[in-house]
Protein backbone atom coordinates (compact mmCIF):
# COMPACT_ATOMS: atom_id res chain seq x y z
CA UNK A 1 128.52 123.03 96.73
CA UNK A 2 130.14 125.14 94.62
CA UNK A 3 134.48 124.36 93.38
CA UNK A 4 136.49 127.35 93.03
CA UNK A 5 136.96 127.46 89.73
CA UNK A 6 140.61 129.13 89.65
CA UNK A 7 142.37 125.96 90.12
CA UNK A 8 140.95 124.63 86.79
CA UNK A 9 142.48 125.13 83.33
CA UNK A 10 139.63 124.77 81.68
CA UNK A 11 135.59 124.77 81.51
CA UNK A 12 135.13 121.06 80.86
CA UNK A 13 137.69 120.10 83.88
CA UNK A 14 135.83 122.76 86.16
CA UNK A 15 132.21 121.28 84.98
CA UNK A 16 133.42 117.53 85.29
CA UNK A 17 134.80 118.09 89.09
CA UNK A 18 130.93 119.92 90.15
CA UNK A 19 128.76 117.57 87.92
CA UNK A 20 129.48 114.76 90.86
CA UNK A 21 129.09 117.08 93.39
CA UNK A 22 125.80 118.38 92.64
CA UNK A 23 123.88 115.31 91.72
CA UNK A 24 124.39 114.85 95.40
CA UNK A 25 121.65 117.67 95.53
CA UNK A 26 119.90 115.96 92.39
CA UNK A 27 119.96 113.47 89.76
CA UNK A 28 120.77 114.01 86.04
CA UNK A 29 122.99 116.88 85.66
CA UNK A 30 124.54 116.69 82.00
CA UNK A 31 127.92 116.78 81.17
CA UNK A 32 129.82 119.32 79.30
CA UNK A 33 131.63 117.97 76.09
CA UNK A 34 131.97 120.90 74.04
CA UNK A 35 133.69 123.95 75.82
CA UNK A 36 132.01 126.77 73.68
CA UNK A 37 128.41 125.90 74.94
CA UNK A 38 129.68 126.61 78.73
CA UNK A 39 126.88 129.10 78.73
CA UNK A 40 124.21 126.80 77.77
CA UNK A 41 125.40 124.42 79.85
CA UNK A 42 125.44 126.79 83.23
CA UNK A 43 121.97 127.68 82.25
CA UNK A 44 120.50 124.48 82.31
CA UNK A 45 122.52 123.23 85.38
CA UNK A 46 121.77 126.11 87.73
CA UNK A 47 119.28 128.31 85.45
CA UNK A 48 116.46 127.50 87.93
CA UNK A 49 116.28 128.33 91.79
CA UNK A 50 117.95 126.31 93.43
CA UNK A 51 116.89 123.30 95.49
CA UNK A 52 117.43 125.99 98.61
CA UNK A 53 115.51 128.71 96.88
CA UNK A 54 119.01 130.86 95.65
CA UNK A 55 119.36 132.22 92.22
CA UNK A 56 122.49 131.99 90.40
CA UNK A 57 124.06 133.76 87.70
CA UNK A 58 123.13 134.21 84.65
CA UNK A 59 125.85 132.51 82.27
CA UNK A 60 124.95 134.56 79.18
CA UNK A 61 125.47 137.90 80.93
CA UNK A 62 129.13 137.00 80.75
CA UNK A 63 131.36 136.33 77.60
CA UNK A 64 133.82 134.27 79.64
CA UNK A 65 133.60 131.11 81.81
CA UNK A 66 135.95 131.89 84.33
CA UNK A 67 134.42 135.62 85.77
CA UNK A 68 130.94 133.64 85.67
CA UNK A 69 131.92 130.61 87.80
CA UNK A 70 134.37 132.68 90.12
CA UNK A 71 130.81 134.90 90.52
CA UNK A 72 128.76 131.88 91.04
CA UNK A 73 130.98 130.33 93.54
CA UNK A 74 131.49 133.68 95.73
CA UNK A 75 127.36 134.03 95.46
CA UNK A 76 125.95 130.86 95.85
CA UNK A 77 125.67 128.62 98.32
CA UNK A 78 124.00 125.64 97.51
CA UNK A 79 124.35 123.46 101.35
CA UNK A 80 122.44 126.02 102.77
């Protein structure tokens, strides 16, 4: 499951509200502590297929965090 990211103020509140909610799917996800590595972040949290075979967006074809989650959450749906 993806959060609508509008609500949040910031990428680190955003991040720390889905990290929960996807370890549901998997174990491990890291957390993210520094703000300007949002992209790397987003690529190693959903830079693989995911666990139902969907791709996701690629964080570093975007220069902010907002239009890439907002994308993510309106194209990927990870409960199938």
């Amino acid at each position: 499951m993806i959060i609508d990211p509008r609500g949040f103020q910031d990428v680190t509140t955003w991040a720390d509200f889905m990290v929960p909610l996807l370890e549901k799917e998997s174990d491990n996800f890291p957390r993210l502590d520094d703000p300007e590595r949002w992209q790397e972040w987003g690529a190693t949290v959903f830079g693989d297929v995911d666990p139902i075979g969907q791709d996701a967006p690629d964080p570093f074809a975007y220069d902010n965090w907002r239009e890439w989650a907002e994308r993510l959450f309106a194209t990927t749906n990870f409960e199938g």
